[in-house]
C-alpha atoms as a PDB file:
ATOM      1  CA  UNK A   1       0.000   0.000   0.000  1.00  0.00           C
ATOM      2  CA  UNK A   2       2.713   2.639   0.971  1.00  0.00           C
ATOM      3  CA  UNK A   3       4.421   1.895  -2.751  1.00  0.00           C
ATOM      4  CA  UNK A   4       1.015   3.190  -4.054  1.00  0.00           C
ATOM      5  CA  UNK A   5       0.765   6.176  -2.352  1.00  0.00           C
ATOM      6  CA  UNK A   6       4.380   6.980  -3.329  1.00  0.00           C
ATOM      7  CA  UNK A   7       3.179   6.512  -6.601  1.00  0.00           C
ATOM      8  CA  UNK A   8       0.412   8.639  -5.984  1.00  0.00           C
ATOM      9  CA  UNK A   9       2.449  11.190  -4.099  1.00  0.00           C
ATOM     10  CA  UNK A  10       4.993  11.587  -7.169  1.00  0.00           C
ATOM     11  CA  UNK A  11       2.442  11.818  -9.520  1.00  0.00           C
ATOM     12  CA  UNK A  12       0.366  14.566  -7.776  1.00  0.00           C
ATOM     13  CA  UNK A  13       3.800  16.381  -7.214  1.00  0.00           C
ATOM     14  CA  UNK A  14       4.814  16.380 -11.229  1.00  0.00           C
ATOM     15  CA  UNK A  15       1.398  17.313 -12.317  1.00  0.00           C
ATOM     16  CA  UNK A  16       1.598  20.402  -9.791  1.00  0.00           C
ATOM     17  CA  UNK A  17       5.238  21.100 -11.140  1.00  0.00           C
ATOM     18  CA  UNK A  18       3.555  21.091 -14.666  1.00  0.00           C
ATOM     19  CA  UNK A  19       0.757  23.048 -14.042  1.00  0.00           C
ATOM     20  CA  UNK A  20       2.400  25.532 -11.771  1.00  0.00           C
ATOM     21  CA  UNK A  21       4.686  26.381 -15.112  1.00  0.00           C
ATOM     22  CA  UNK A  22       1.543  26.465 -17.472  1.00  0.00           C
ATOM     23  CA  UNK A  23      -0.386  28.410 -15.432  1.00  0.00           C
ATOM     24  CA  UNK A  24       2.557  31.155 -14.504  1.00  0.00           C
ATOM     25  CA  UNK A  25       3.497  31.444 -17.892  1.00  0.00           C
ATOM     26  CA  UNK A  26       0.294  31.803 -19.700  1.00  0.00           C
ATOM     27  CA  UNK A  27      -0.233  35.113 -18.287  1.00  0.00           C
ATOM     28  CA  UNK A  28       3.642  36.560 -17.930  1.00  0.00           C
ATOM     29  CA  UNK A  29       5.248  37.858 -21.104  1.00  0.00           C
ATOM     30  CA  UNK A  30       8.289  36.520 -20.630  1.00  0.00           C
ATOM     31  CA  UNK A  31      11.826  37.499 -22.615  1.00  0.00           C
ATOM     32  CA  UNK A  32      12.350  37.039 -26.002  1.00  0.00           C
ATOM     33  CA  UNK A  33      15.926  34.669 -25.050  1.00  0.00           C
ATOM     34  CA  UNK A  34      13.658  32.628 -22.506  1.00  0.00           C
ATOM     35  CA  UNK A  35      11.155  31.840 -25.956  1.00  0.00           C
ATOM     36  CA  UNK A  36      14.139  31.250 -27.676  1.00  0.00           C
ATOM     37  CA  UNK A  37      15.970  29.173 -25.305  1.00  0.00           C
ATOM     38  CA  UNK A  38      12.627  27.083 -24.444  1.00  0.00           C
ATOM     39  CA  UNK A  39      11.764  26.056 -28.274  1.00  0.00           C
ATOM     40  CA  UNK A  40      15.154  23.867 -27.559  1.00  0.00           C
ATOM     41  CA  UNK A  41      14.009  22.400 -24.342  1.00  0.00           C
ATOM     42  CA  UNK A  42      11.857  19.121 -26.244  1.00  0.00           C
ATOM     43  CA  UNK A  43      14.707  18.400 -28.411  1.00  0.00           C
ATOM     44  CA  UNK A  44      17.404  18.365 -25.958  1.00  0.00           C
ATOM     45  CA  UNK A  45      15.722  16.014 -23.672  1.00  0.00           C
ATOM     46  CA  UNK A  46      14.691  13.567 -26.387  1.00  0.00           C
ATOM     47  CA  UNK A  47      18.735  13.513 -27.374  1.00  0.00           C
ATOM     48  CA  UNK A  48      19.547  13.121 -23.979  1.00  0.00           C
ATOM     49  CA  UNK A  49      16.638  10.475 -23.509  1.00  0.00           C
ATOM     50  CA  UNK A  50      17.850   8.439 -27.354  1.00  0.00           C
ATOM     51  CA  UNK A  51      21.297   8.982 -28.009  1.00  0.00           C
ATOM     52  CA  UNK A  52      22.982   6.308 -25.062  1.00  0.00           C
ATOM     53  CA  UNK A  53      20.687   4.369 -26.356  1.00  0.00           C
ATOM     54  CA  UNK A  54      21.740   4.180 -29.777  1.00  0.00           C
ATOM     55  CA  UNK A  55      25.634   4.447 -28.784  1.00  0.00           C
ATOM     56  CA  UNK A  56      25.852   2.617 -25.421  1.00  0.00           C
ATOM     57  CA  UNK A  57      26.139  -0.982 -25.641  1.00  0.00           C
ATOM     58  CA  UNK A  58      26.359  -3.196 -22.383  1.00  0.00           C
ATOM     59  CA  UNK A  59      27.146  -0.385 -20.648  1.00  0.00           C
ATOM     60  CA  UNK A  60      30.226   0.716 -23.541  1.00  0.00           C
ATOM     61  CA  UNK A  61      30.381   2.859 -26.025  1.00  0.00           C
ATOM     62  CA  UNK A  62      29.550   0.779 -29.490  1.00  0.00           C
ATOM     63  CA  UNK A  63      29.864   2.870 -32.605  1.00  0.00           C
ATOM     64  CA  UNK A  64      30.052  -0.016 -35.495  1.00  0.00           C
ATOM     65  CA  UNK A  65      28.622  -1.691 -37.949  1.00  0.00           C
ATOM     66  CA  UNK A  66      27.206  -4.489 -35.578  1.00  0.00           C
ATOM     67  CA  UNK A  67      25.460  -2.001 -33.297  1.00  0.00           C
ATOM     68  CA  UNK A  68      21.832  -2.303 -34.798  1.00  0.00           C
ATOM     69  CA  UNK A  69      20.198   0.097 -32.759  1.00  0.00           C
ATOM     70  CA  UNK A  70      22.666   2.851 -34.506  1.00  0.00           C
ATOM     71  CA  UNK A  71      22.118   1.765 -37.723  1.00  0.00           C
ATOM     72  CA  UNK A  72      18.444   1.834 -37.781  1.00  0.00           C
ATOM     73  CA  UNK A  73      18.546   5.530 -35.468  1.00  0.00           C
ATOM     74  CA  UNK A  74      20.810   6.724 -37.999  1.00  0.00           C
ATOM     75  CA  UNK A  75      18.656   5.684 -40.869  1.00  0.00           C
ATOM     76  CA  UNK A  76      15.202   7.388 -38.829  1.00  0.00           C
ATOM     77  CA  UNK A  77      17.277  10.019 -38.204  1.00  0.00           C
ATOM     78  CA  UNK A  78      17.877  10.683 -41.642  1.00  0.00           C
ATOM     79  CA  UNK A  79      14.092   9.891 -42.237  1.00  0.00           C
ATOM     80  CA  UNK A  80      12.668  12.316 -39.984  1.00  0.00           C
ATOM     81  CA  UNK A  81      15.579  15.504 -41.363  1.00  0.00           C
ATOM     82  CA  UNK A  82      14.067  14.832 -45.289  1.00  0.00           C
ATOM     83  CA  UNK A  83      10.537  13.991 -45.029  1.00  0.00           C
ATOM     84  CA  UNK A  84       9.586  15.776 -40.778  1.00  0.00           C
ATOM     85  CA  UNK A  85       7.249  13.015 -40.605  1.00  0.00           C
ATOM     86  CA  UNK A  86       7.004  11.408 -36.983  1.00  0.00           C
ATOM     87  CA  UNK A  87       4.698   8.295 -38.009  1.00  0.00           C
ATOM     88  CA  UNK A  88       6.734   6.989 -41.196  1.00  0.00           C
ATOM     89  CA  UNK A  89      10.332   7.403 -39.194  1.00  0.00           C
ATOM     90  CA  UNK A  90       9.257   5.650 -36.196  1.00  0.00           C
ATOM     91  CA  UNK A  91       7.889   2.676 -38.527  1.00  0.00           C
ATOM     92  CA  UNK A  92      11.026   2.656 -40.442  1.00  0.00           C
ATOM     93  CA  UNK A  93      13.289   3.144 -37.646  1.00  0.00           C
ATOM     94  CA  UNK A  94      11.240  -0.028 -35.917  1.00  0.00           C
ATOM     95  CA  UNK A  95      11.505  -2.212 -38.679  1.00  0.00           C
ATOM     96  CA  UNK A  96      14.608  -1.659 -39.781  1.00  0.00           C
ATOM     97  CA  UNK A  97      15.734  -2.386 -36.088  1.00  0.00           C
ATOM     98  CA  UNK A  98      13.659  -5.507 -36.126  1.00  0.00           C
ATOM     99  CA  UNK A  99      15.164  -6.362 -39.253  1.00  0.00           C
ATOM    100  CA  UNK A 100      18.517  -6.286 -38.354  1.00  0.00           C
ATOM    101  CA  UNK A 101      18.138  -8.056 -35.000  1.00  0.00           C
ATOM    102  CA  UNK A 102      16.099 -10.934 -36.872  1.00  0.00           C
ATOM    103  CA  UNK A 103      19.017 -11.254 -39.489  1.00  0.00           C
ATOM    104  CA  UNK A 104      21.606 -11.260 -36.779  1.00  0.00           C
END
């Protein structure tokens, strides 16, 4: 029971974080370098939350042809800079991944 209200506790205190931020900032003008610097905010954390996964390997660094997940993240990465369609790079990325694992 006390896991769940942990749970609970965690999740009431990142919703309030959220909100707090949402609410504050709705009605502030803030400065032009804050806009700026926030547009950046989504794509640093998704590098931060994909990139050891496509490099790390067993806890080292694995930059090579037999590092899958690299191959087919390079490839969606490619993907998503031409065509800036989420859908079709996540399906190629997946199944290019799949792919590779299946062949080896």
């Amino acid at each position: 029971m006390s896991a769940w209200i942990v749970v609970l506790a965690a999740g009431v205190v990142t919703f309030a974080t959220r909100l707090s931020f949402i609410t504050l900032l709705s009605s502030a003008q803030v400065p032009d370098w804050f806009a700026r610097a926030l547009r950046h905010v989504p794509v640093a954390v998704l590098t931060a939350i994909v990139f050891p996964e496509l490099l790390m390997r067993d806890g080292t660094l694995a930059i090579g042809a037999d590092n899958s997940r690299l191959i087919a993240g390079a490839v969606a990465i490619a993907l998503a800079w031409t065509t800036k369609k989420t859908l079709p790079t996540i399906a190629a990325g997946m199944f290019l991944l799949w792919g590779l694992e299946a062949i080896g």
